[in-house]
Structures are given as C-alpha cells and as structure tokens.
Protein backbone atom coordinates (compact mmCIF):
# COMPACT_ATOMS: atom_id res chain seq x y z
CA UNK A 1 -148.07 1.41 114.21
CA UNK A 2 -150.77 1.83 116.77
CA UNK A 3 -149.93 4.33 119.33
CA UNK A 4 -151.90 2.92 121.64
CA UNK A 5 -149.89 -0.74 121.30
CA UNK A 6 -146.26 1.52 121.99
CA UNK A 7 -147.67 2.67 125.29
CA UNK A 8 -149.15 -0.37 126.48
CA UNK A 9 -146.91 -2.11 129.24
CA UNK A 10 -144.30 -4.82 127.63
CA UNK A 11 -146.45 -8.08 129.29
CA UNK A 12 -149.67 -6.51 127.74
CA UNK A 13 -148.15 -6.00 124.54
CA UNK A 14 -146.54 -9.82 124.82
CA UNK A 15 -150.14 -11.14 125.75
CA UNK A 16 -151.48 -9.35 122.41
CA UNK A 17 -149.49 -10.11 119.61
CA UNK A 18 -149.14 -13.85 120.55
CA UNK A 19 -153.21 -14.36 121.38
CA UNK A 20 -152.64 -12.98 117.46
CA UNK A 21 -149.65 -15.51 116.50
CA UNK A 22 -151.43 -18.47 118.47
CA UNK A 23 -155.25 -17.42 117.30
CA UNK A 24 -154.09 -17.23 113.52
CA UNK A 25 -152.60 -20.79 114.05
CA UNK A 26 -149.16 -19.47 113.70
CA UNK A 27 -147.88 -21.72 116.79
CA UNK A 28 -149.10 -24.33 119.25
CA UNK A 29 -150.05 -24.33 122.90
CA UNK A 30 -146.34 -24.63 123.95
CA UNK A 31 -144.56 -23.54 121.20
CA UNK A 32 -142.83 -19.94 120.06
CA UNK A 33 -141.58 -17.14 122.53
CA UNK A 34 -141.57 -13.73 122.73
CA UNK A 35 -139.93 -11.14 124.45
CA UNK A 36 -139.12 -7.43 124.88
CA UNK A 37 -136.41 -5.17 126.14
CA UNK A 38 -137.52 -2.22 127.69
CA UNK A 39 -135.55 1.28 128.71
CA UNK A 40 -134.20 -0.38 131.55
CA UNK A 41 -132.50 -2.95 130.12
CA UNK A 42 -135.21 -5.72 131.74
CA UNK A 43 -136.36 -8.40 129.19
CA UNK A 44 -140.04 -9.68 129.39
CA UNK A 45 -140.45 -12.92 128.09
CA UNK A 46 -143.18 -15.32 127.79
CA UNK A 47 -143.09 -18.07 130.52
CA UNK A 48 -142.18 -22.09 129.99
CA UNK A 49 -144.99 -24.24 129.57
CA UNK A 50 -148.23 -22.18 129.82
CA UNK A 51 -150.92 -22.49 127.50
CA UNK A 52 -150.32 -20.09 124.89
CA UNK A 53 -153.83 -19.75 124.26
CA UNK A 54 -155.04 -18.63 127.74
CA UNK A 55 -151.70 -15.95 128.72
CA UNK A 56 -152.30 -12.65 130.83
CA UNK A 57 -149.96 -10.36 131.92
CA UNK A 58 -149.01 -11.75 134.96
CA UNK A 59 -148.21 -14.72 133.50
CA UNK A 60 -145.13 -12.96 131.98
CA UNK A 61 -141.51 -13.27 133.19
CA UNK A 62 -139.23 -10.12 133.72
CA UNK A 63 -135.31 -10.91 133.53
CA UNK A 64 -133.07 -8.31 135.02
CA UNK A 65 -130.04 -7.00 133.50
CA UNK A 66 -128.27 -8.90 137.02
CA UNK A 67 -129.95 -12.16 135.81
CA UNK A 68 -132.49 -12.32 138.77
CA UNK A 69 -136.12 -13.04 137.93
CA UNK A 70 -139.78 -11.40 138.42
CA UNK A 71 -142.41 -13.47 137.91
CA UNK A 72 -144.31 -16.85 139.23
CA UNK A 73 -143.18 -18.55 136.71
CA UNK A 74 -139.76 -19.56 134.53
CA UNK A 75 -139.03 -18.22 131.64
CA UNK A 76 -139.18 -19.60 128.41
CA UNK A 77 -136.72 -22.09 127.67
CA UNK A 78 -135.18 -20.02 124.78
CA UNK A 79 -134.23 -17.34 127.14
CA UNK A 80 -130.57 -18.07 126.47
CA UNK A 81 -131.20 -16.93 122.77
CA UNK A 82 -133.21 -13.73 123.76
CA UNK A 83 -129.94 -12.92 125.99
CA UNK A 84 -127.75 -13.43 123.32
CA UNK A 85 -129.85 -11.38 120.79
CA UNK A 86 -130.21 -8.69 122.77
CA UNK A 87 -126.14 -8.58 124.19
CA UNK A 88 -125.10 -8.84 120.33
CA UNK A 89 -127.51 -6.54 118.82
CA UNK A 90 -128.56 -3.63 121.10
CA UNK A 91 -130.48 -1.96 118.29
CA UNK A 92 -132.86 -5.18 118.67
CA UNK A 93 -135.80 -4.16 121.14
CA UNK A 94 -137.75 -7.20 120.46
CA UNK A 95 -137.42 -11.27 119.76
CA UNK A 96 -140.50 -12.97 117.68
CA UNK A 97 -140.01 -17.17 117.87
CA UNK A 98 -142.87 -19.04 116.25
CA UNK A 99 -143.26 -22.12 114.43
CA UNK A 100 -145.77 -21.76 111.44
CA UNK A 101 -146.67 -24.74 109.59
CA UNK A 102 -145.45 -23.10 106.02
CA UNK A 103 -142.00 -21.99 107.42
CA UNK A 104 -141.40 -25.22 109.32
CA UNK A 105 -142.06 -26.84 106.21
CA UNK A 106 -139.22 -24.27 104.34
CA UNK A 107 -137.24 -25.22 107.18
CA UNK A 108 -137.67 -29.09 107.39
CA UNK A 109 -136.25 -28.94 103.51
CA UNK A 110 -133.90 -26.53 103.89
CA UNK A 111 -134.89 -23.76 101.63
CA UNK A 112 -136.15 -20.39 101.79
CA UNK A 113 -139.66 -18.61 100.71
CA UNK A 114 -140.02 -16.85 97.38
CA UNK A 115 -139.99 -13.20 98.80
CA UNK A 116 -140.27 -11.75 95.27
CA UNK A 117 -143.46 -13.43 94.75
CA UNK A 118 -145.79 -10.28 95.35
CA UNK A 119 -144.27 -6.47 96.32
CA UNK A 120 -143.58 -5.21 99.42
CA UNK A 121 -142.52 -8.14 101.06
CA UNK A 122 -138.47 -7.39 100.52
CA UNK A 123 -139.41 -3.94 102.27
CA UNK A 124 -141.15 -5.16 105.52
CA UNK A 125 -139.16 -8.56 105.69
CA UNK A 126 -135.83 -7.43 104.58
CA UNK A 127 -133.76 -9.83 103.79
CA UNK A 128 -134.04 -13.11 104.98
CA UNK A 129 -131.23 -15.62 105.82
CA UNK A 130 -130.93 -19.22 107.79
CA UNK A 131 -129.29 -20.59 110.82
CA UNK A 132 -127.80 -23.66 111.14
CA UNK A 133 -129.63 -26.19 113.04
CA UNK A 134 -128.95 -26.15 116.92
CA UNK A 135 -130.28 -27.52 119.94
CA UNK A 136 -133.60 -25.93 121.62
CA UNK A 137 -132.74 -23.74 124.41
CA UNK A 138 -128.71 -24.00 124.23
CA UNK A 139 -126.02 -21.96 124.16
CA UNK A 140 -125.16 -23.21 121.21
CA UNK A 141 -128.30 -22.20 119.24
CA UNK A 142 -128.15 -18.30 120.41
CA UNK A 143 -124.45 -18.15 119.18
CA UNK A 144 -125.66 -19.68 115.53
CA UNK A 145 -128.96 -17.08 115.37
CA UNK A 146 -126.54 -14.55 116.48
CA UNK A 147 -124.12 -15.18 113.85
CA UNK A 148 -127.21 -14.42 111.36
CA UNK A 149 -128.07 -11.65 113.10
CA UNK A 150 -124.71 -9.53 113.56
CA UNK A 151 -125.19 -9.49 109.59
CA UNK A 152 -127.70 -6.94 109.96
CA UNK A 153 -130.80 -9.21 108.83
CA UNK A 154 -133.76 -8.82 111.38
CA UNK A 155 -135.48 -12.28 109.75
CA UNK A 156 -134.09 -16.02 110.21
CA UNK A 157 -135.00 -19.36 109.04
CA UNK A 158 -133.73 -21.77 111.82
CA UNK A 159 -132.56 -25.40 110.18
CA UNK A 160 -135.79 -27.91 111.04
CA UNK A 161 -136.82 -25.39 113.83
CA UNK A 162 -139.05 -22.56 112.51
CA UNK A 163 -138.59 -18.93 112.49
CA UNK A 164 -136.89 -15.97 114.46
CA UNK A 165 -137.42 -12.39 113.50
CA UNK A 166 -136.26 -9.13 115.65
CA UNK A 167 -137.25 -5.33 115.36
CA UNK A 168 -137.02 -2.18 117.58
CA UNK A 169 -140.47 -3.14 118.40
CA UNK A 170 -142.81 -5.83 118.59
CA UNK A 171 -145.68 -5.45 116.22
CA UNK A 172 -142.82 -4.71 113.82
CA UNK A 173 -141.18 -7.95 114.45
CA UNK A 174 -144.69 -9.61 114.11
CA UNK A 175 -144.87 -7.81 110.99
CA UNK A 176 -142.30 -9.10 109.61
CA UNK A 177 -143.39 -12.53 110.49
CA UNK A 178 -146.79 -12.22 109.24
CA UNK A 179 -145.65 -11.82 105.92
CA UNK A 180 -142.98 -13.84 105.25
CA UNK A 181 -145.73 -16.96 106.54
CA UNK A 182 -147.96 -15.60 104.04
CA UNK A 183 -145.14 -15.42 101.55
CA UNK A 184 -144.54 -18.83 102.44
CA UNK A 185 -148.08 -20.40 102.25
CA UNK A 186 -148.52 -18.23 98.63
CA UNK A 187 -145.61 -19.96 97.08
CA UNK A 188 -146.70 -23.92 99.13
CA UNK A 189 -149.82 -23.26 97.67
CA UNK A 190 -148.80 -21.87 94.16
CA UNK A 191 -146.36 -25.04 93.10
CA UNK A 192 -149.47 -27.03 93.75
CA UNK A 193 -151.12 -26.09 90.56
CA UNK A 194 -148.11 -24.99 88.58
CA UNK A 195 -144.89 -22.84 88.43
CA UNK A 196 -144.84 -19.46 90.57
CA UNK A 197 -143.07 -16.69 88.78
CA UNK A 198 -141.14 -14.44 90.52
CA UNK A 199 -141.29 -10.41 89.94
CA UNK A 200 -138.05 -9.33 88.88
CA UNK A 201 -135.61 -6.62 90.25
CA UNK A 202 -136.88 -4.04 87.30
CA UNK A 203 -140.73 -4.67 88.81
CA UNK A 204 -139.52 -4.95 92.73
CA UNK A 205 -138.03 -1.76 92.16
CA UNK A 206 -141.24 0.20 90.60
CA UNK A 207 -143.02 -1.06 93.26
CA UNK A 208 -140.25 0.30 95.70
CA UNK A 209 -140.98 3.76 94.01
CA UNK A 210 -144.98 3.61 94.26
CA UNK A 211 -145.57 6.79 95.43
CA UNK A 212 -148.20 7.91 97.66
CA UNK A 213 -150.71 10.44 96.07
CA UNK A 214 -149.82 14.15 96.52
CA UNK A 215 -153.97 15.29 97.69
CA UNK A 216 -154.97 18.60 99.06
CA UNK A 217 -156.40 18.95 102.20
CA UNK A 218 -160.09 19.61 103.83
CA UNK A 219 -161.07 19.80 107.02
CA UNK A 220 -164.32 17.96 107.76
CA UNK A 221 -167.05 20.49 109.34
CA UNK A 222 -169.52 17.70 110.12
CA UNK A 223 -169.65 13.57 110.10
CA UNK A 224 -173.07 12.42 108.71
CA UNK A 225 -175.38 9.58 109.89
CA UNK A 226 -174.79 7.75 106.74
CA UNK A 227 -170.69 8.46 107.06
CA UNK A 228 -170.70 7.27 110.46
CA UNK A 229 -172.74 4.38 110.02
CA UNK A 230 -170.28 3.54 106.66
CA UNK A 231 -167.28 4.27 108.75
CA UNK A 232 -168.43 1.52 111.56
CA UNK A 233 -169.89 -1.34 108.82
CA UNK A 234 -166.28 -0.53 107.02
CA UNK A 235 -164.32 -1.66 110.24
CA UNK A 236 -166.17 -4.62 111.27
CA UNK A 237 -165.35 -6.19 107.88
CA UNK A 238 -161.65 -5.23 107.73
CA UNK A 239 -161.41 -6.80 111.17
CA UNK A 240 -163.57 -9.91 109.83
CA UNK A 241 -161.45 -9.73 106.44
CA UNK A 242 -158.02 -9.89 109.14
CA UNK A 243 -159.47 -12.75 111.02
CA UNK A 244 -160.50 -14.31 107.77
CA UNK A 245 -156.99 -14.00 106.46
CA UNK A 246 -158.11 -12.17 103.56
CA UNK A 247 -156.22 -9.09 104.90
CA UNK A 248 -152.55 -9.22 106.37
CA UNK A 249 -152.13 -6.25 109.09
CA UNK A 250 -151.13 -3.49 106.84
CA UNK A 251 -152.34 -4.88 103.53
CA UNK A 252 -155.81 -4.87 101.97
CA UNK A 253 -157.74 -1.72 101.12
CA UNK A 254 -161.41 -1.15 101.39
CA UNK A 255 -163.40 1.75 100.55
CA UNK A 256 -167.23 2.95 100.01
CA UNK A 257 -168.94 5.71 97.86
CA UNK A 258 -171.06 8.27 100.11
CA UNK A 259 -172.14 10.47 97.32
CA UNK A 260 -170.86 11.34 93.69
CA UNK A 261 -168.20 13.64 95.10
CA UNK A 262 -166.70 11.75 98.15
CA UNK A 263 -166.11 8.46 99.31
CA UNK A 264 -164.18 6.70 102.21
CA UNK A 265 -161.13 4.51 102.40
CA UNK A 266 -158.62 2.53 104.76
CA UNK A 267 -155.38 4.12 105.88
CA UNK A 268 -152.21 3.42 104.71
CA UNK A 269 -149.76 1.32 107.15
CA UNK A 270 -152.40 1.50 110.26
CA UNK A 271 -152.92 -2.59 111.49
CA UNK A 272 -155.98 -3.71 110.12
CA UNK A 273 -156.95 -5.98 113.32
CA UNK A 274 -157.42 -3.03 115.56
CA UNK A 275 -158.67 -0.34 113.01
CA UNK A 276 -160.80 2.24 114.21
CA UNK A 277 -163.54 4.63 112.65
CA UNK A 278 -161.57 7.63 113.57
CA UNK A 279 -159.01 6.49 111.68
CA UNK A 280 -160.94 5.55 107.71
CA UNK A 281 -159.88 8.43 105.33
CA UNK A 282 -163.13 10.34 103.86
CA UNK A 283 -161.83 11.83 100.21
CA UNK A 284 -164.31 14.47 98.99
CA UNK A 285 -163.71 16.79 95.34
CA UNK A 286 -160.19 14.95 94.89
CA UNK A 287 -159.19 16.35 98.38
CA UNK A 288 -158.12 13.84 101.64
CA UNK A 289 -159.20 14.62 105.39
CA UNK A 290 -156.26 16.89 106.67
CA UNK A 291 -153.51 14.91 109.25
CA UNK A 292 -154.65 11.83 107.16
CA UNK A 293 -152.54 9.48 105.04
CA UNK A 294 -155.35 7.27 102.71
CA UNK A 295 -154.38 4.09 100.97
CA UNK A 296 -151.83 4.79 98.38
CA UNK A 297 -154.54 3.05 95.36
CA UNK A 298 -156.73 6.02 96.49
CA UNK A 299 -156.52 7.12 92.70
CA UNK A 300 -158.28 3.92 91.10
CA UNK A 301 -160.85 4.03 93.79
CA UNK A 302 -161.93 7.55 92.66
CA UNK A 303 -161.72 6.85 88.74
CA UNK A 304 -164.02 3.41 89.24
CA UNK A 305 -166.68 5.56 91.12
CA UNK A 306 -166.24 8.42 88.66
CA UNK A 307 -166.95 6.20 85.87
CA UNK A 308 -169.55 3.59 87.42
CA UNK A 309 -172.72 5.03 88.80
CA UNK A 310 -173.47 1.09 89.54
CA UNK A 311 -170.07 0.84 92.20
CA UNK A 312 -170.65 1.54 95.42
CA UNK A 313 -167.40 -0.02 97.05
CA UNK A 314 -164.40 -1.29 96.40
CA UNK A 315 -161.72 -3.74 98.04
CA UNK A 316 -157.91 -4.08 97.05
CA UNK A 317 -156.44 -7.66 98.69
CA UNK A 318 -154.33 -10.40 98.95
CA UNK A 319 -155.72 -13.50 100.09
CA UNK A 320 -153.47 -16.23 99.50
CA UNK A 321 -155.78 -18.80 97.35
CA UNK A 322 -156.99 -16.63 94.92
CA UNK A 323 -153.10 -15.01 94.71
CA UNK A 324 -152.30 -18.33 93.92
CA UNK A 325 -153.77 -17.94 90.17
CA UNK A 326 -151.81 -14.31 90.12
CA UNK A 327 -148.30 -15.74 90.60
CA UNK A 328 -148.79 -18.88 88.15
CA UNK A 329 -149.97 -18.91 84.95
CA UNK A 330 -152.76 -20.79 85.94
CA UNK A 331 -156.19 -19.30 85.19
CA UNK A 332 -158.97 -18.82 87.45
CA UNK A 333 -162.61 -19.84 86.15
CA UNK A 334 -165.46 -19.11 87.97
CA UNK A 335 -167.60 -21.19 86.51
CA UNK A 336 -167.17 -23.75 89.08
CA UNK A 337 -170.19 -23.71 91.02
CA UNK A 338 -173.64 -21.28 89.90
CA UNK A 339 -172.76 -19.64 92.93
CA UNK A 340 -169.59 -18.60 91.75
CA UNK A 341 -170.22 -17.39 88.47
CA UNK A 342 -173.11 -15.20 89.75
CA UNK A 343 -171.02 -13.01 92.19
CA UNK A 344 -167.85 -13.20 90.35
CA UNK A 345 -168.35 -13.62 86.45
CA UNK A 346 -165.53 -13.21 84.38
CA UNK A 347 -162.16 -12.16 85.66
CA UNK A 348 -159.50 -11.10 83.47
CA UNK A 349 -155.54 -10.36 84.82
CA UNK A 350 -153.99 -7.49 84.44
CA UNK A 351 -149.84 -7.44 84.27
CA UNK A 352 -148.02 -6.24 87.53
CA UNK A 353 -147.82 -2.23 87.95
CA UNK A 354 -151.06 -1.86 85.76
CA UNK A 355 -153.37 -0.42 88.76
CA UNK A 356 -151.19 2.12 90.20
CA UNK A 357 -149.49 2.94 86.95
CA UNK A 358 -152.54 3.57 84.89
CA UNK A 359 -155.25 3.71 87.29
CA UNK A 360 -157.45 5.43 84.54
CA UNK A 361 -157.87 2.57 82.36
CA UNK A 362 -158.11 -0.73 84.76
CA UNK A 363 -161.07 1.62 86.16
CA UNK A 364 -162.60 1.07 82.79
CA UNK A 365 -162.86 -2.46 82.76
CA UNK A 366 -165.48 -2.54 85.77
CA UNK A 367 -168.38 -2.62 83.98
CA UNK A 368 -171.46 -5.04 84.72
CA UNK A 369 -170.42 -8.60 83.58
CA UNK A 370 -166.62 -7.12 85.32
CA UNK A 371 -166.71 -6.59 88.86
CA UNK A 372 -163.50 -8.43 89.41
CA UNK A 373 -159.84 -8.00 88.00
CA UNK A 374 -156.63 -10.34 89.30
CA UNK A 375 -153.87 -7.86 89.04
CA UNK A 376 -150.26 -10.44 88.41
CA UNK A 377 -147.91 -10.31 91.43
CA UNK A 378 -150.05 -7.86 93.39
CA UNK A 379 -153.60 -8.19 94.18
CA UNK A 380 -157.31 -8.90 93.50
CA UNK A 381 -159.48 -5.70 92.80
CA UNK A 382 -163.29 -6.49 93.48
CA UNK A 383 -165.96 -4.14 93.21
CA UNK A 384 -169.85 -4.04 94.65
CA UNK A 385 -172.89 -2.12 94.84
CA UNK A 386 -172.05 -1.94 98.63
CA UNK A 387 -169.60 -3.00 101.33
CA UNK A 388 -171.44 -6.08 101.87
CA UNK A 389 -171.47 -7.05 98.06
CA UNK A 390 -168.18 -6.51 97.71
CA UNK A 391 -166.59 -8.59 100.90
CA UNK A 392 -169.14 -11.31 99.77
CA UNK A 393 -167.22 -11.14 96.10
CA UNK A 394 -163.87 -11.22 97.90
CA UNK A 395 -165.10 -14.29 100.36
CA UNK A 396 -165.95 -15.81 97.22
CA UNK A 397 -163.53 -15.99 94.97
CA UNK A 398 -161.37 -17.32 97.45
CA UNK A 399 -163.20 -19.74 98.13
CA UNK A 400 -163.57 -20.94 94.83
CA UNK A 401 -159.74 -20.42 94.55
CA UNK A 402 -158.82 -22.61 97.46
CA UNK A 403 -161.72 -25.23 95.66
CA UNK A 404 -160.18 -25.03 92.48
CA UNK A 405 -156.66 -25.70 94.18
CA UNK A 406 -157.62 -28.68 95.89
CA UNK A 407 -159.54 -30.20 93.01
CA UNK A 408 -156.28 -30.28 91.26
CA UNK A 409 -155.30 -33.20 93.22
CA UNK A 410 -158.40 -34.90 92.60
CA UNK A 411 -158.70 -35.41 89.16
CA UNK A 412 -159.99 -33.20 85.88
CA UNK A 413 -161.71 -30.19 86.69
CA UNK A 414 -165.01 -29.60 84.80
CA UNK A 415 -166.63 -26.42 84.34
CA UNK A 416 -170.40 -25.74 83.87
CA UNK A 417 -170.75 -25.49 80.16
CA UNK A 418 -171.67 -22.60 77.56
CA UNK A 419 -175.12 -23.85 77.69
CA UNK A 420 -175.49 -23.81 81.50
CA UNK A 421 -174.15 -20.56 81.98
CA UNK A 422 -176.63 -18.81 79.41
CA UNK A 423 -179.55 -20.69 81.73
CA UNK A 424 -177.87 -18.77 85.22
CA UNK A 425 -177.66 -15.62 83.08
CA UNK A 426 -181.10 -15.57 82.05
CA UNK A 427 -182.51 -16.86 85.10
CA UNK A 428 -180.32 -14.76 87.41
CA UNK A 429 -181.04 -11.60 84.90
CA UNK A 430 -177.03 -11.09 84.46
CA UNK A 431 -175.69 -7.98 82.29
CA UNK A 432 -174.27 -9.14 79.18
C-alpha cells in the first residue's frame, strides 16, 4: 500500500477512496459509507446526506468511544453497523459500504459472484459470505453483518442491499471491494455470450504458488533523458488505463524497452491510480533496481524483447470485456471492424498457467501478424512498437470485446470476409 495513504489523516483518507468508489460509479450521491477506527478508539465516518461526489474533510464525522460527536454534521445512518463491527471485531480497523450495480444485482437474486473465475481474487477477497436481509440503519442489520463477520470473513453480500467489506485498513478494504465488483461484472458479462468456466482448486492453487522472480540487484548510477521521459509517459497511461477500468489497483502490468539490455516495468502490489515514476522498476542484464520488487511476469517481458527486435512495450491486463472471451469458450474475432483487425490481427488463447509457467515459449508467438495473446482465466498480453501502440491495442480490443458482447443480443454477427481482409492487408501493408 501507499505509504503516503497510511499517514494521511482518517477524514483525508475517507474523502479519497470514496471520490474513487463514487468516481468509478461504484455508488450514488447518497449511497455507501465509510469509516475508520483510529488508535484512539474514535470512528470517522462519512456524514448523512452529503453529496458523495463533492466530500472534504471537514465534512467527516468523528464518533467518540463515549458516543459524543465531532463534526457539523450527523453521521451516516449506518453508524449503528460500524459500532457493531468494530465492538465485535477489534481486529477490524476499517468498514467499506457501497452499492455497485453488479453486486446489487448478485444481491437482488440472492447469489454470490464466481470468485474462481480469474486468480487472485480468493487471495485479496477471501472468502465471501451473505447476510440476511435487514433493515437500513437498525440494530437489527449490524447484529446480522456481525454474525457474518465473527466467522472471520472480511467480505459480505447483504440480502437486496449491496456490499460490506472490512480490513485493518482502508485501501485494503477497498481492495477487496474493487475486485470482487469486477469479479462480479466479469461473470454478468460472461453468461451473456455463453457459459463461464470456473478455474479449479488444482489451477487456484498454482496460481497461489506463482512465485516472484529471484533477480540480482544493481544500483542505478544515473537516470537518462529517454528513461525519465519513459518513466513519466509509463504513468500517465497506467493512471489513464485505472480510470479506464482497464487496470484494477494492483493488477495490470506495463512495461517499455530502453535499449537491448534493459527495459522498465510496473511494481508489484503498488495502487496503480497513484503510481509514481520513482516507483517503475528499470531491469537491465537480467538484474532489478535494488529495494525494488518488479511485476512478478517480469520474465516474459524480457524473453518477448529478447526475441523481437520489432517490440518495444508490453502490457499484461484484465479488462473485463475482453476477459469475457477468456472465461467462456467463446472466441474473440477481430475482424469486426478494419479498425480492429489492423491493430489487433489474430489472437490465439493460451490455457491458464501458460505465461508464467513457460514464459519462453508464449514469448515466441509475438511475431508480426501476433501482437496479441488471450491467456484463459488470467489475462490479455498485448505487445507494441511503443507505449502508445500498445495501450491503443489494449483500448482496442476491448472495445471490440464489449461490441462483440452487445451485438450478441442483436442478432448474427458477421465478420468482414477472407476477401476483405486480404484488401486491408495489402492496403494497410500487414506482415503475413
């Protein structure tokens, strides 16, 4: 986690992460609360009906452990829950309460989100349970969250409410909730166009064992222009990919050659909103930048720019349209629009575990009329002859994805034939 989120004070750190949960369309104006308890025992909570989408931090309510009040306004009506979180769970240093479209929906029917759907979702979420239905802002409904909670599970579905999810901090919490809604919204959007399929306990648990790569260390003796320049281009896309949703907090790679013998990449576990040049990984002769922890897919970064002079970057995500085709059996085609085909061209999938398992030989199938592989249950690997390139690849094909989904519902979907895609080859000059 950010070190500078832990020190910020508990209303700053409320203000942030729901400006996040609110400007990511994770809530409405008046609905979802937060709050965190601090050394003291004081709980900070977000106030009763102010605009979510305009808070400060003096807009913030601090309860005392006496029950008196700091603040100009009330508290949020769900303070009786927050109380009775806290009381039965001391461990619990923060309360998340939202109500996302996709989980309402789980919740409206009763049923709970396919966490198995892609990895590392069982390991941030942990398990997930629900809570009977209660009224908002009783007694009643703390005791019923509560009786969830005291079962050790940080993450709970309220009957037709929406979600709850705790944590010894808040960006954990909001972790947590992040992606489990992007769980949910994957599988919403998957049974669309046909039958997700779930990884199973043999594949949850390779994933569990990924390991990070063992590098030696270098310390860097100078930054050059070009780093530096690569360094700031590489953050304002990660924070565009994040707003874009094409990036979760901690998932989605990106990296960028600076010369045959070292490139750059993203941090592992560092939140991708806030990400800062300091921060990007440089990787030169096989070694990392010393105190540094890179991406754990550093490996198949260095083999595809080892073996393709024409790769200049590379990005590793997850957005949830074109994730759609990777947990169905449903097959993407680009040839959907000219556009498509041009940037994206053919994409073959891989099975789950194949890019961090044999890094070597997925790095081989990046050649010209290649630039993009859909990895089953995991991710979308797209490559470019720069940063830009590549993001533009990544925008694309989910765009086309989220096309293709939605033409489903419309009727037959017809591709640009054999003939028309030899014309865009030869007109566009495309490697065979």
């Amino acid at each position: 986690m950010n070190m500078k989120f832990e020190m910020m004070h508990p209303a700053d750190q409320l203000v942030m992460i729901m400006e996040r949960i609110y400007g990511y369309g994770m809530t409405t104006t008046s609905g979802g609360n937060l709050s965190i308890k601090d050394d003291n025992g004081d709980i900070w909570i977000t106030p009763a009906g102010v605009d979510k989408g305009s808070l400060t931090g003096k807009d913030i309510v601090c309860v005392k452990p006496d029950g008196s009040m700091v603040g100009k306004y009330k508290p949020s009506s769900e303070l009786p829950f927050h109380q009775s979180i806290y009381a039965q769970r001391p461990d619990v240093k923060a309360v998340l309460h939202a109500h996302p479209p996709a989980l309402v929906s789980f919740s409206i029917v009763r049923k709970m989100p396919d966490t198995r759907l892609i990895p590392n979702v069982n390991l941030i979420c942990g398990k997930i349970a629900m809570a009977e239905y209660g009224l908002p802002g009783s007694d009643e409904l703390g005791e019923k969250i509560t009786a969830v909670l005291k079962r050790g599970i940080n993450t709970v579905i309220l009957e037709n409410h929406g979600v709850v999810v705790v944590g010894d901090n808040l960006f954990k919490a909001f972790m947590a909730f992040e992606t489990l809604d992007f769980c949910a919204r994957l599988e919403i959007e998957a049974r669309r166009i046909g039958k997700p399929i779930s990884l199973t306990p043999h594949y949850i648990e390779i994933a569990k064992n990924k390991q990070h790569v063992d590098l030696e260390e270098f310390v860097p003796t100078s930054y050059s222009s070009k780093e530096r320049a690569a360094r700031k281009e590489m953050c304002e896309l990660i924070h565009r990919s994040y707003d874009q949703k094409l990036f979760t907090s901690t998932q989605g790679t990106f990296s960028t050659r600076l010369d045959d013998k070292s490139f750059i990449i993203t941090p592992y576990m560092k939140d991708r909103k806030y990400l800062e040049v300091s921060e990007i990984v440089r990787i030169e002769n096989g070694k990392k930048e010393a105190g540094k922890m890179p991406s754990r897919s550093v490996l198949l970064h260095q083999y595809i720019y080892q073996k393709h002079p024409h790769i200049h970057s590379v990005i590793i995500a997850h957005p949830h349209n074109i994730m759609v085709f990777a947990v169905t059996d449903e097959t993407f085609d680009s040839r959907t629009i000219p556009e498509s085909y041009i940037l994206l061209r053919n994409i073959p999938k891989l099975p789950f575990g194949s890019s961090f398992m044999q890094p070597a030989m997925v790095a081989d199938l990046f050649i010209q009329k290649c630039p993009i592989v859909l990895v089953e249950n995991d991710c979308i690997i797209v490559t470019g002859s720069s940063l830009l390139n590549a993001f533009d690849r990544l925008e694309v094909a989910e765009f086309s994805a989220k096309a293709l989904i939605a033409s489903k519902s419309l009727g037959e979907v017809i591709s640009i034939n054999d003939r028309q895609v030899a014309e865009i080859e030869k007109a566009f000059h495309l490697a065979h």
